[in-house]
N, C-alpha and C. Protein backbone atom coordinates (compact mmCIF):
# COMPACT_ATOMS: atom_id res chain seq x y z
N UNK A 1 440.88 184.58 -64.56
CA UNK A 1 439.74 183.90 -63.94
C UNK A 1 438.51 184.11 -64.81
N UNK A 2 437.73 183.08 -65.23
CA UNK A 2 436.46 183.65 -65.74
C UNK A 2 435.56 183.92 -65.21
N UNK A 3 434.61 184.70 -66.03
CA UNK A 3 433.67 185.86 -65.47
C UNK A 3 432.20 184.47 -64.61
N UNK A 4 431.52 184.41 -63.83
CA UNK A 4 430.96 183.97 -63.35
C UNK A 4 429.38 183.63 -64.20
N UNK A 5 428.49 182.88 -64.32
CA UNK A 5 428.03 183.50 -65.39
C UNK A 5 426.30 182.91 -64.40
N UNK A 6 425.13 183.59 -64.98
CA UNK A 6 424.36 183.28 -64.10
C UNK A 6 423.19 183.24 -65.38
N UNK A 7 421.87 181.92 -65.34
CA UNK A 7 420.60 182.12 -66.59
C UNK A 7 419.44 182.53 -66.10
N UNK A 8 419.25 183.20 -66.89
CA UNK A 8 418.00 183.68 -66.75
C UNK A 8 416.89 182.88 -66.29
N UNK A 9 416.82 181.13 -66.32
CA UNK A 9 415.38 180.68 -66.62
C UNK A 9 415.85 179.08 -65.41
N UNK A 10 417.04 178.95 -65.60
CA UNK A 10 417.34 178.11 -64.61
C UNK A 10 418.45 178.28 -64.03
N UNK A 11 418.09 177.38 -62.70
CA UNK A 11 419.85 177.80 -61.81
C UNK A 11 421.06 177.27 -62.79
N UNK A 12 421.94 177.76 -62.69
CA UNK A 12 423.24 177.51 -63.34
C UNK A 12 423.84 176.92 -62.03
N UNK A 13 424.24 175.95 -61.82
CA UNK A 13 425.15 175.24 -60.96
C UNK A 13 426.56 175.16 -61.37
N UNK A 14 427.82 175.87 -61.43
CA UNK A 14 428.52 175.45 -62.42
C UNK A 14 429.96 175.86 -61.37
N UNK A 15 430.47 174.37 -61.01
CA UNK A 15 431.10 173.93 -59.92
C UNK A 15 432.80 174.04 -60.64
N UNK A 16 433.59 174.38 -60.41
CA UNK A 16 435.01 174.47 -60.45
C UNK A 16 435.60 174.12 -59.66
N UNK A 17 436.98 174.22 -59.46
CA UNK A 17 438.06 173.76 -58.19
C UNK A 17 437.46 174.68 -57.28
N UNK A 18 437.13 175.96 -57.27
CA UNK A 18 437.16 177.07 -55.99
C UNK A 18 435.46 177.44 -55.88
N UNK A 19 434.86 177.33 -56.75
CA UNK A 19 433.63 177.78 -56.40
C UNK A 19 432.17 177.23 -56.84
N UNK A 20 431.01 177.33 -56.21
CA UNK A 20 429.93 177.20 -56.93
C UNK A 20 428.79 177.98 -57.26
N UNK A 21 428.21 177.98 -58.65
CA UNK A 21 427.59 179.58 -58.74
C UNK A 21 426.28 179.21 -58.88
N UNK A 22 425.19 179.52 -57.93
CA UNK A 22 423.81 179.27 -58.06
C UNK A 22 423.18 180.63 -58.41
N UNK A 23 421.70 180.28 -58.70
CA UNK A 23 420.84 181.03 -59.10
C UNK A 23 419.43 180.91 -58.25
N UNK A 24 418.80 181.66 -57.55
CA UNK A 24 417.82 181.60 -56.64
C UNK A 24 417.08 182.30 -57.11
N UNK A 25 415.21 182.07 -57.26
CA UNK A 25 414.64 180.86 -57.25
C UNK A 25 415.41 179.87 -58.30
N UNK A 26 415.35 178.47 -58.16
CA UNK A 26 415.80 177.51 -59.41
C UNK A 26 414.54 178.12 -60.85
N UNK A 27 413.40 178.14 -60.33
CA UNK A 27 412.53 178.14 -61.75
C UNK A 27 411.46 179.26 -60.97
N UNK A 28 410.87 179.92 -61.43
CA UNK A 28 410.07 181.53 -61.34
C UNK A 28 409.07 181.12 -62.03
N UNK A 29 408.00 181.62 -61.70
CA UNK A 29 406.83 181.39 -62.70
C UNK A 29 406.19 182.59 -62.27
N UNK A 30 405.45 183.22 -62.83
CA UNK A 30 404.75 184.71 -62.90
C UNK A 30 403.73 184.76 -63.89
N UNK A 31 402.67 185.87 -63.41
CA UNK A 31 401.67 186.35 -64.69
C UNK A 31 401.82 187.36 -64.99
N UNK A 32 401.61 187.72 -66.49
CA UNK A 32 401.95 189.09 -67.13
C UNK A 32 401.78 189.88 -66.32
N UNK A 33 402.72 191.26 -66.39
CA UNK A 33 402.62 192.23 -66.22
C UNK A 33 403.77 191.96 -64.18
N UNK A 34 404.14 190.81 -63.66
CA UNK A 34 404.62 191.04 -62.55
C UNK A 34 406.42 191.29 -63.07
N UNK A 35 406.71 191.80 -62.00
CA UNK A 35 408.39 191.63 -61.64
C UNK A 35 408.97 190.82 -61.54
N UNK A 36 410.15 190.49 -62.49
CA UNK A 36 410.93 189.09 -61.71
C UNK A 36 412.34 189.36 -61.34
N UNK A 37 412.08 188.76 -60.12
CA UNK A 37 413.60 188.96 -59.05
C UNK A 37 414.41 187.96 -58.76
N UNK A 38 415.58 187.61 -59.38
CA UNK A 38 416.09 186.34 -59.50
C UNK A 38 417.52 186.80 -58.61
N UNK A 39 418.00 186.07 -57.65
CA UNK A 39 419.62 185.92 -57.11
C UNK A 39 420.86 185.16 -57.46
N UNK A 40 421.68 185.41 -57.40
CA UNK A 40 423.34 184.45 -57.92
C UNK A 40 423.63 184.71 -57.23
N UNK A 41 424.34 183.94 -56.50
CA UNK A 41 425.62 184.04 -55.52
C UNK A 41 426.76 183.56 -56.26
N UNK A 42 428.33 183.88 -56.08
CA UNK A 42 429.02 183.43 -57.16
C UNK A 42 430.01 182.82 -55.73
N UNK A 43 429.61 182.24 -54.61
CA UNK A 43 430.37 181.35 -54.08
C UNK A 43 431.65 181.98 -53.53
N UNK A 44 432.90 182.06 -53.92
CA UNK A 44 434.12 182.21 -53.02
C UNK A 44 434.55 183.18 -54.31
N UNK A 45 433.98 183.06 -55.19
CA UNK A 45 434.72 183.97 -56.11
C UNK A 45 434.43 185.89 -56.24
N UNK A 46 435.28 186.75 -56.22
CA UNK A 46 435.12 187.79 -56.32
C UNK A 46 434.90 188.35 -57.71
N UNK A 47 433.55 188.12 -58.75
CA UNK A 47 433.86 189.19 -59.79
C UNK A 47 432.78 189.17 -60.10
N UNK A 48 432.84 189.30 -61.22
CA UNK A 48 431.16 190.10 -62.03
C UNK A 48 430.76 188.89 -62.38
N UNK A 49 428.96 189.34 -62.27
CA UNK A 49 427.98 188.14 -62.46
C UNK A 49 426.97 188.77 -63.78
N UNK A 50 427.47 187.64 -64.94
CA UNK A 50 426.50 187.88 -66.44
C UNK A 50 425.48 186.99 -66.12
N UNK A 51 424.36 187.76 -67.12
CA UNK A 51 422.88 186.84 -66.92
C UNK A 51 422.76 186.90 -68.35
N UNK A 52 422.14 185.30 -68.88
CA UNK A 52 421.99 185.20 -70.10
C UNK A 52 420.38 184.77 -70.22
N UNK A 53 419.48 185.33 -71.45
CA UNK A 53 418.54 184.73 -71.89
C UNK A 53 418.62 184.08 -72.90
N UNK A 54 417.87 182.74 -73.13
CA UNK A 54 417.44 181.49 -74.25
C UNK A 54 416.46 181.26 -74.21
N UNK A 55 415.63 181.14 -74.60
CA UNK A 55 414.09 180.87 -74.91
C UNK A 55 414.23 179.41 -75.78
N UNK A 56 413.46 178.57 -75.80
CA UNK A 56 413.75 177.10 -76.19
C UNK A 56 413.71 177.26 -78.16
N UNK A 57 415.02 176.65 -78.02
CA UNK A 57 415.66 176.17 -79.48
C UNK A 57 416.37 177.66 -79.88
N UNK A 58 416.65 178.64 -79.35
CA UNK A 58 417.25 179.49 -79.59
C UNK A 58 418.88 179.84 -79.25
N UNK A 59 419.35 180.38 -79.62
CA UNK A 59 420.72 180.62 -78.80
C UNK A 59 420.96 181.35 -77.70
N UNK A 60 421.98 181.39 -76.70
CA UNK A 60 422.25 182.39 -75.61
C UNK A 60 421.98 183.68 -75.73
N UNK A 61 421.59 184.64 -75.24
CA UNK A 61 422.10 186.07 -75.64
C UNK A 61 421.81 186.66 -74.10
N UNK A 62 423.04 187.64 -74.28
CA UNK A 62 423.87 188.22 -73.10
C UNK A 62 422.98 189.14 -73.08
N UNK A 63 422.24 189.67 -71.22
CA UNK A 63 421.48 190.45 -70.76
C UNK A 63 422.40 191.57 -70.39
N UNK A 64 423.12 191.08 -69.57
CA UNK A 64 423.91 191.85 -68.74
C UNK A 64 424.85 191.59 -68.07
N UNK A 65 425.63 192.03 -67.06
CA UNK A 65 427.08 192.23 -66.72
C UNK A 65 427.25 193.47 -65.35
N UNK A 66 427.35 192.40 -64.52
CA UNK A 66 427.29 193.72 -63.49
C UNK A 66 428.86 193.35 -62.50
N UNK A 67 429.46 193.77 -61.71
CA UNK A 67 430.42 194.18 -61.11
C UNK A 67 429.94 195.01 -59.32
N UNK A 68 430.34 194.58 -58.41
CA UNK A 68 430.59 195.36 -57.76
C UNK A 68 431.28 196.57 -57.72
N UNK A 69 432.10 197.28 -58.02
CA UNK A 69 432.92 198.22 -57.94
C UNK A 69 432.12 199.57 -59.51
N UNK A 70 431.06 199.13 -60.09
CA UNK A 70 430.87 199.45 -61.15
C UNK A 70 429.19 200.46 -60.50
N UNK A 71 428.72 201.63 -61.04
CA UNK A 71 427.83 202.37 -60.86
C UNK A 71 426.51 201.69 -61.54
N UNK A 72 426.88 201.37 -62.52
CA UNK A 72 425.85 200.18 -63.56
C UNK A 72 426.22 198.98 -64.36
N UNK A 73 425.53 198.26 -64.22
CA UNK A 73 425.23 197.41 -65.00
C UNK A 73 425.59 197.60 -66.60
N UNK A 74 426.48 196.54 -67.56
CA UNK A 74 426.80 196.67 -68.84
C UNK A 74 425.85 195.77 -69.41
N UNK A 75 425.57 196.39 -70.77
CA UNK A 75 423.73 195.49 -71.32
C UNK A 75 424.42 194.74 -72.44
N UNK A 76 424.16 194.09 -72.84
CA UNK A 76 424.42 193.25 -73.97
C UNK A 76 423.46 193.96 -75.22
N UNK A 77 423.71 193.60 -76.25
CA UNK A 77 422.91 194.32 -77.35
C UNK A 77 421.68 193.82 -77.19
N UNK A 78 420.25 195.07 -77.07
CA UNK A 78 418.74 194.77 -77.49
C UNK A 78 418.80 194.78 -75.88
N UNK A 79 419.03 195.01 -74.98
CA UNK A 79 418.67 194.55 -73.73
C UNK A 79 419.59 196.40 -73.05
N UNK A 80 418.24 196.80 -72.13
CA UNK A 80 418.77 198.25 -71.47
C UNK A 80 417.95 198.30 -70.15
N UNK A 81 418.05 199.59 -69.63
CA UNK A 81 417.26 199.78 -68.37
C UNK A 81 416.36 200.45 -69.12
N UNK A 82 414.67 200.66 -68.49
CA UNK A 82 414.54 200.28 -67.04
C UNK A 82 414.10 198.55 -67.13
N UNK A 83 413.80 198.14 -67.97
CA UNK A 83 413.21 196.79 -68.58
C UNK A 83 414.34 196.18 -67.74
N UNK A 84 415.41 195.90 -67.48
CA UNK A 84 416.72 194.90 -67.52
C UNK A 84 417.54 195.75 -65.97
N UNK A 85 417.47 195.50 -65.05
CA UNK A 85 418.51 196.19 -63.85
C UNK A 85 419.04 195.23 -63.55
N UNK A 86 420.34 195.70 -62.26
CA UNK A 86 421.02 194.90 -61.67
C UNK A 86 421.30 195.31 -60.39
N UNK A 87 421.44 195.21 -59.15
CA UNK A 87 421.71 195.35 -58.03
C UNK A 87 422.99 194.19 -57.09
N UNK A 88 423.72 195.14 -55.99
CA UNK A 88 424.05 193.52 -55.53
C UNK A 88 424.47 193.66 -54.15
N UNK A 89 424.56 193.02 -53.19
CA UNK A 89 424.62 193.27 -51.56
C UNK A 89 425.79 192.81 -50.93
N UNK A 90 426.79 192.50 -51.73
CA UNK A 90 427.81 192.21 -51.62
C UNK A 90 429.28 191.79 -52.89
N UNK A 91 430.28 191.55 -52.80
CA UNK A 91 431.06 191.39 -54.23
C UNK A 91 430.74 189.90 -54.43
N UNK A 92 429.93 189.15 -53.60
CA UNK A 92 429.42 187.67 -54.19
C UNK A 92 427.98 187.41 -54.52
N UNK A 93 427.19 188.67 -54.12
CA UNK A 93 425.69 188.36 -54.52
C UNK A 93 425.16 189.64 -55.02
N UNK A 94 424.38 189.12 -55.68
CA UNK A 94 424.22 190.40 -57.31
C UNK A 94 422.58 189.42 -57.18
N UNK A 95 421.72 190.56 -57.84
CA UNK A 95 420.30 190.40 -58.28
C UNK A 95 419.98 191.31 -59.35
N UNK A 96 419.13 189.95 -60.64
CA UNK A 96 418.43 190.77 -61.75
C UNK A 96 417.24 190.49 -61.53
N UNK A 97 416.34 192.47 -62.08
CA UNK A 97 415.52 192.30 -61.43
C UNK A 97 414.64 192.72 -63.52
N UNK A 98 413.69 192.21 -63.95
CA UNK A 98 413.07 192.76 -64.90
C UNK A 98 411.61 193.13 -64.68
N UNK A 99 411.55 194.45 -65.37
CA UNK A 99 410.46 195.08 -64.66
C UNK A 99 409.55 194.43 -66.08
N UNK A 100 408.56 194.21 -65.53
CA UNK A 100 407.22 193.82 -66.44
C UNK A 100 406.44 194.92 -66.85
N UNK A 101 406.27 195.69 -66.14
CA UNK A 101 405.91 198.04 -66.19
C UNK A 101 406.17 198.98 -67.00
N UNK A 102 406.51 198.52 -67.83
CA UNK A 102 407.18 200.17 -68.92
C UNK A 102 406.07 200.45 -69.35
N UNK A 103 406.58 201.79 -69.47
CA UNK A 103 405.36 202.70 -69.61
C UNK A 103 405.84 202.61 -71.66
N UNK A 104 404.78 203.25 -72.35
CA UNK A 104 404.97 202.90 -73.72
C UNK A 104 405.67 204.23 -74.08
N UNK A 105 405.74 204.51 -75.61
CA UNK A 105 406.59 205.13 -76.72
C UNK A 105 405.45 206.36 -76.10
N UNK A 106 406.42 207.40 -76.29
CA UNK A 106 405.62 208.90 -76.59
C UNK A 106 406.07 209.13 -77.28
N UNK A 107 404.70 209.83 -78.49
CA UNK A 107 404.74 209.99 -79.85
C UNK A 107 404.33 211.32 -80.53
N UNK A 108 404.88 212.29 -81.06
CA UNK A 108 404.72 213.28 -81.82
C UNK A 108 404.85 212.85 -83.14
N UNK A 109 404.00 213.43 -83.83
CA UNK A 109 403.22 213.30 -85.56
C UNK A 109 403.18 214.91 -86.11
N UNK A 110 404.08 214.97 -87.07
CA UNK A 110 403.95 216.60 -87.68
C UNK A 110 403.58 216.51 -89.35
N UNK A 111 402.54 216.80 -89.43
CA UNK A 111 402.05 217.03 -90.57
C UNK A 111 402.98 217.62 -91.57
N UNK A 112 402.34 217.04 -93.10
CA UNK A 112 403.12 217.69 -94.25
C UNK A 112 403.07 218.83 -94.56
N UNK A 113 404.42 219.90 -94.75
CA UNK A 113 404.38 221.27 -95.07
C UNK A 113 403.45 221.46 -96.09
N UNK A 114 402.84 222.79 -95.88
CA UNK A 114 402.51 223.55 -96.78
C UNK A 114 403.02 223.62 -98.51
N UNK A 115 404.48 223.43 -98.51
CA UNK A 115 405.13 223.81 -99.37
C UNK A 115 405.27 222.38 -100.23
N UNK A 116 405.40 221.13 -99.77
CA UNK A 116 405.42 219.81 -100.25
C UNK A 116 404.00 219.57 -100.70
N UNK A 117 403.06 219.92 -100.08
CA UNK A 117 401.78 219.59 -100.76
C UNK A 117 400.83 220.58 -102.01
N UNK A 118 402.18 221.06 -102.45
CA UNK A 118 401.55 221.71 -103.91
C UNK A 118 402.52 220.94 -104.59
N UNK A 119 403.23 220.14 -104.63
CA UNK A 119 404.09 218.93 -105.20
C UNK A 119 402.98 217.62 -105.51
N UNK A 120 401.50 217.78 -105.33
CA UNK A 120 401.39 216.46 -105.01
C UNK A 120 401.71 215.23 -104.32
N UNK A 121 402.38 216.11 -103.77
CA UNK A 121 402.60 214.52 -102.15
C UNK A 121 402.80 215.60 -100.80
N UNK A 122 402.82 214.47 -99.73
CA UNK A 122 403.13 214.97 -98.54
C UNK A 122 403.69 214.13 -97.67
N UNK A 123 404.33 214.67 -96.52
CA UNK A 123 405.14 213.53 -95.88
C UNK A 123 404.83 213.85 -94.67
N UNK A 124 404.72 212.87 -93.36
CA UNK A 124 404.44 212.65 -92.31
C UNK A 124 405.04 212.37 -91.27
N UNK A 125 405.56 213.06 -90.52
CA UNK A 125 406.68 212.41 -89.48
C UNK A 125 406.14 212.11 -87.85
N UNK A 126 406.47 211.11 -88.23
CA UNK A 126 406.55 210.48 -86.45
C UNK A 126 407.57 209.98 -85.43
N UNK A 127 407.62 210.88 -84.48
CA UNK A 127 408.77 211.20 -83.44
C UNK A 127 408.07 210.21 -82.47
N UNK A 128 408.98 209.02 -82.08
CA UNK A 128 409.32 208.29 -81.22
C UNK A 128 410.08 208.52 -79.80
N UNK A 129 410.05 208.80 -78.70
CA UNK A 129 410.73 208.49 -77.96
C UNK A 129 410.54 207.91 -76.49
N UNK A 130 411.67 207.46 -75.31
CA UNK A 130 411.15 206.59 -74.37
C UNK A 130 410.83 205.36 -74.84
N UNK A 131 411.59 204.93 -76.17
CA UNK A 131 410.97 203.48 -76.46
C UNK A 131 411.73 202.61 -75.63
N UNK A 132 411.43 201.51 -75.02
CA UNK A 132 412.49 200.36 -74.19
C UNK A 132 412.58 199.59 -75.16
N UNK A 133 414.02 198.87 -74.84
CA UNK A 133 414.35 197.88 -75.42
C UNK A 133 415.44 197.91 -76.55
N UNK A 134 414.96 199.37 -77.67
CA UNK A 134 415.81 199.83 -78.47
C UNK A 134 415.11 198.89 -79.57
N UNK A 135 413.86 198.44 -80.09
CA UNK A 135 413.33 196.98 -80.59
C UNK A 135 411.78 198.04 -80.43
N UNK A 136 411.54 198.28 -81.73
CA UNK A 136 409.79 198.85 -81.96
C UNK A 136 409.56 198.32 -83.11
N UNK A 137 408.35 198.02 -83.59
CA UNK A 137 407.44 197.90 -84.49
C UNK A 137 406.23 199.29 -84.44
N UNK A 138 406.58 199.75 -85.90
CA UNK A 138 405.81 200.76 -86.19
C UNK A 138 405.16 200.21 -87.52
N UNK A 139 403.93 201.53 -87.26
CA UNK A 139 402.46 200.95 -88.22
C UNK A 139 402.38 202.40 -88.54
N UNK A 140 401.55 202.81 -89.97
CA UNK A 140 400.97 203.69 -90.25
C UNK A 140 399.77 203.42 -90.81
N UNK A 141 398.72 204.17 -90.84
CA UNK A 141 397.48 203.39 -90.74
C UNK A 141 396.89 204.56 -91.36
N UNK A 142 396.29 204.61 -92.51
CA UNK A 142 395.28 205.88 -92.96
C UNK A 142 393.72 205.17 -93.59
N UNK A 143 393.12 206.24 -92.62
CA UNK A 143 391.87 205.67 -92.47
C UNK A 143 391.48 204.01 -91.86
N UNK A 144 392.31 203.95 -90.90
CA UNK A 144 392.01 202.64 -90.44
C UNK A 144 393.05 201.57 -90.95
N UNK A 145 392.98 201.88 -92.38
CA UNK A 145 393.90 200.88 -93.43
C UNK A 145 395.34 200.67 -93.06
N UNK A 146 396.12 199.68 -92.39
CA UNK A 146 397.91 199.39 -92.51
C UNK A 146 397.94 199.60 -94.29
N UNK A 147 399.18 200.61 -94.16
CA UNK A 147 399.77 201.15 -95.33
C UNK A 147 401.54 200.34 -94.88
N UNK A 148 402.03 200.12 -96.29
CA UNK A 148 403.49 200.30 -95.98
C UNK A 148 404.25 200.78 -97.18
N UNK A 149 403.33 201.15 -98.38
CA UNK A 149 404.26 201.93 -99.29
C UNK A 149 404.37 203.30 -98.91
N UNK A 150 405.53 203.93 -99.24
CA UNK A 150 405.85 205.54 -98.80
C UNK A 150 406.29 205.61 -97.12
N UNK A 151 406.55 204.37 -96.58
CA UNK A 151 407.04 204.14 -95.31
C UNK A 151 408.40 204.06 -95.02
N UNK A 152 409.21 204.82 -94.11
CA UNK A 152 410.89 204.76 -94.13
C UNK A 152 410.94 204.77 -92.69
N UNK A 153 411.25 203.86 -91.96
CA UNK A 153 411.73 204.03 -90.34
C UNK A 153 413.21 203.83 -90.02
N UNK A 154 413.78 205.21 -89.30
CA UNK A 154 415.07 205.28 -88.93
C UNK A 154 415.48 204.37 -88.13
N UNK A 155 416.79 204.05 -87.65
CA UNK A 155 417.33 203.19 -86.80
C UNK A 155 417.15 203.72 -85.14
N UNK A 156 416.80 203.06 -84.41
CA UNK A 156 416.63 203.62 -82.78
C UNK A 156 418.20 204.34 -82.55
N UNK A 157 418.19 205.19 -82.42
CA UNK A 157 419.07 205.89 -81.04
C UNK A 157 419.00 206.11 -79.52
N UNK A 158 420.04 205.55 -79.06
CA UNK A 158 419.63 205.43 -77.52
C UNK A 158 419.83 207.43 -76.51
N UNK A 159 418.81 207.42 -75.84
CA UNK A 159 418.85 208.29 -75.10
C UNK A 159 419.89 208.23 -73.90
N UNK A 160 419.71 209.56 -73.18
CA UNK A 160 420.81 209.45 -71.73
C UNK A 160 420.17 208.60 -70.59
N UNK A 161 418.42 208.50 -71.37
CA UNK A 161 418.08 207.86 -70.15
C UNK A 161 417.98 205.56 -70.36
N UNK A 162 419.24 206.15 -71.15
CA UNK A 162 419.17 204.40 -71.58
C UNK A 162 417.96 203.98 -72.79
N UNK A 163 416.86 204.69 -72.74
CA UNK A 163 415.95 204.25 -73.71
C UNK A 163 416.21 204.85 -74.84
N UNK A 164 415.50 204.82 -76.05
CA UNK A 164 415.17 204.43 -77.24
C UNK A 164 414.59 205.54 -77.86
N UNK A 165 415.18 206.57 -79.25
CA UNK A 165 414.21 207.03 -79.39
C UNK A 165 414.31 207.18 -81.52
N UNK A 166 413.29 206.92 -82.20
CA UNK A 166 413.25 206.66 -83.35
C UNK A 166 412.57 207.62 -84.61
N UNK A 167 412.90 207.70 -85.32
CA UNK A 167 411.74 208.65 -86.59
C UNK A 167 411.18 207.58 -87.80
N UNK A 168 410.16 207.77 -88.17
CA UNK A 168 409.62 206.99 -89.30
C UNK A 168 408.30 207.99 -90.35
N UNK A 169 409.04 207.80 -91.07
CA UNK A 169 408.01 208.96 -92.13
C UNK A 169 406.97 208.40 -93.23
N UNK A 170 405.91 208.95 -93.50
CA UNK A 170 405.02 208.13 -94.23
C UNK A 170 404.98 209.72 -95.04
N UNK A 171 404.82 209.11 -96.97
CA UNK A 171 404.70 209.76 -97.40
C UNK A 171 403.43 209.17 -98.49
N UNK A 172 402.31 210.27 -98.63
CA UNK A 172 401.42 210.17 -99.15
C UNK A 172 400.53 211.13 -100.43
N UNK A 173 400.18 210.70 -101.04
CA UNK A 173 399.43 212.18 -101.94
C UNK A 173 398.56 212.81 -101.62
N UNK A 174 399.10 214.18 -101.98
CA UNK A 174 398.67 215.32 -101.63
C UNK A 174 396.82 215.05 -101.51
N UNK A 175 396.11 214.73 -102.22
CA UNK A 175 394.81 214.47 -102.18
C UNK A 175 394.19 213.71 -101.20
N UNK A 176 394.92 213.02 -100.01
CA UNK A 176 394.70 211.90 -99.16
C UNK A 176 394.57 213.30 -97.80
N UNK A 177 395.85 214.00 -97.72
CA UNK A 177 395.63 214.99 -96.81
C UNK A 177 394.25 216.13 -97.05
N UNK A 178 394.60 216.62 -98.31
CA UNK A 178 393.79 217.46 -98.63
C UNK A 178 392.20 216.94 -97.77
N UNK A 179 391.67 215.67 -98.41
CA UNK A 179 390.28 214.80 -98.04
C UNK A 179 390.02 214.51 -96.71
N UNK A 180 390.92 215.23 -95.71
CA UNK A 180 390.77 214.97 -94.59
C UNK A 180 390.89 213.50 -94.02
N UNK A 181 391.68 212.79 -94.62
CA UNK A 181 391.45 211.19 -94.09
C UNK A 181 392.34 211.38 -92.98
N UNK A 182 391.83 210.58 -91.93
CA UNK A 182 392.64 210.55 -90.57
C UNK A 182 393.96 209.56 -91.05
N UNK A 183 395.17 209.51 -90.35
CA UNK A 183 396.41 209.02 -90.52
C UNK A 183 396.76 208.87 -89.07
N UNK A 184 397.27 207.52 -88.81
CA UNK A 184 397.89 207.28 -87.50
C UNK A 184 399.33 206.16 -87.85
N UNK A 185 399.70 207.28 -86.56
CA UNK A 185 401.62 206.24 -86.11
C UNK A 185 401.36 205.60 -84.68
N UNK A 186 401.79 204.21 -85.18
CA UNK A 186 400.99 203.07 -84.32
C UNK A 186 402.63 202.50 -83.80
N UNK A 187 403.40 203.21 -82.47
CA UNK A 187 404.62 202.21 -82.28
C UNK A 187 404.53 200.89 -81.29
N UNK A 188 405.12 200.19 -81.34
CA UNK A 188 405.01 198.88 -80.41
C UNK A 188 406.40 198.51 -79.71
N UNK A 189 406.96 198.24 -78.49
CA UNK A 189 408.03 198.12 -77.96
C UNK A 189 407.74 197.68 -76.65
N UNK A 190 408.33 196.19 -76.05
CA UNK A 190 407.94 195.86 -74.58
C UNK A 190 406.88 195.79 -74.58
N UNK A 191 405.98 195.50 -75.19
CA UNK A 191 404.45 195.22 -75.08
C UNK A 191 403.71 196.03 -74.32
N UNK A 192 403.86 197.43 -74.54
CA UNK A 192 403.00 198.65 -74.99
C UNK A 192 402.96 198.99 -76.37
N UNK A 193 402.01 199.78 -76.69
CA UNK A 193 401.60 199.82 -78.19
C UNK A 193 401.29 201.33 -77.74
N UNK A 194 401.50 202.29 -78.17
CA UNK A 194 401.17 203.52 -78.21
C UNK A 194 400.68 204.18 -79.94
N UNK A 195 399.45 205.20 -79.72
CA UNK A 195 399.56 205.62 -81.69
C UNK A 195 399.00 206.90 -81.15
N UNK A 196 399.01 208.03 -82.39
CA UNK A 196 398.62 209.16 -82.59
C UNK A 196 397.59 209.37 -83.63
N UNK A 197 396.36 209.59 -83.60
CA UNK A 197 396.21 210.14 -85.33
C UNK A 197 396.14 211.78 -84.77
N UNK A 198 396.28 211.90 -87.06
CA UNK A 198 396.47 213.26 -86.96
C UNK A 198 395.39 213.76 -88.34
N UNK A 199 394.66 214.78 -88.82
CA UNK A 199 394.26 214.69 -89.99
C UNK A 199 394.30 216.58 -90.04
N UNK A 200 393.92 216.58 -91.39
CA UNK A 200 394.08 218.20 -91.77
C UNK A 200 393.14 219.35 -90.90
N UNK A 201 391.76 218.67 -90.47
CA UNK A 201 390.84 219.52 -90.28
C UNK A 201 391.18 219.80 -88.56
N UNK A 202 391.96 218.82 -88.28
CA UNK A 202 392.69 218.88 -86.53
C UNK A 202 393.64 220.19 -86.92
N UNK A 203 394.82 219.88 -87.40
CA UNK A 203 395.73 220.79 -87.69
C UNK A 203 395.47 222.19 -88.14
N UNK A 204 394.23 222.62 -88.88
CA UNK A 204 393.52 223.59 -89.37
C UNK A 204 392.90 224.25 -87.90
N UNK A 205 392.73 223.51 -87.09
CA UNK A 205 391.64 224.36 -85.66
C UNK A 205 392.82 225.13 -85.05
């Protein structure tokens, strides 16, 4: 039997010999920052209800996958909780709910050793985590200025709590720290933007 399938942006009507699978509201409209709570009913059929997003001229891509008999919801790649849930009140009606609310990246910044900055350089690390989505844009910024030479950002690893958590290192000469110039890690994910600066004469108190 195939899996039932439900869109994100309009009802899916999609009628077979045994069943018909709607989507409630047909069309949602909202302003930033609200919740959207969309329903499927999958009709006479007993199984799991996928929700797909498309944004115009783009292709499908799979949100999720939920089941009655199942504790959670299965995410499709780039797509996790808490951003993306699933709930359902019966083995024919299932609800996705996306939270518009995430809270942003918390960010730790550890200054360059002691021991690297009699090398003439120094390196900068910035600890990411709680990112949603598994999908950040990071910035390093000294003295105000976007830098991207001496910039290396790791691949996200997902936490237990479903989210996201990343490293990205900026490496700079030793004379930039020494001068006290402020340096900031600027991450972006789900449309929070979180940053840190950090400079020598902070780290020195």
């Amino acid at each position: 039997m195939l899996p039932a399938l439900c869109s994100l942006f309009t009802a899916l009507s999609c009628v077979s010999g045994v069943t018909v699978v709607t989507q409630k509201p047909p069309v949602l409209t909202l302003t930033r920052g609200q919740t959207a709570t969309m329903d499927c009913n999958l009709g006479t059929v007993v199984n799991s209800a996928r929700w797909y997003k498309q944004v115009p001229g783009g292709v499908p891509q799979h949100v999720l996958r939920n089941y009655h008999e199942w504790d959670a919801p299965k995410y499709g790649s780039g797509f996790s909780s808490p951003k993306f849930t699933s709930t359902h009140s019966s083995k024919s009606d299932y609800k996705l709910i996306i939270n518009a609310a995430l809270p942003a990246p918390v960010l730790t910044v550890l200054p360059p050793s002691s021991e690297e900055l009699k090398s003439k350089k120094g390196t900068l690390v910035c600890l990411a985590s709680d990112v949603a989505g598994g999908f950040a844009d990071v910035r390093w910024l000294v003295s105000g200025n976007s830098v991207t030479s001496g910039v290396i950002t790791g691949s996200a690893q997902q936490q237990a709590n479903k989210k996201f958590t990343l490293t990205s290192y900026l490496t700079i000469d030793s004379c930039e720290w020494e001068n006290d110039k402020v340096i900031t890690c600027e991450v972006s994910a789900a449309g929070k933007t979180a940053s840190v600066k950090i400079n020598k004469s902070e780290c020195s108190e």
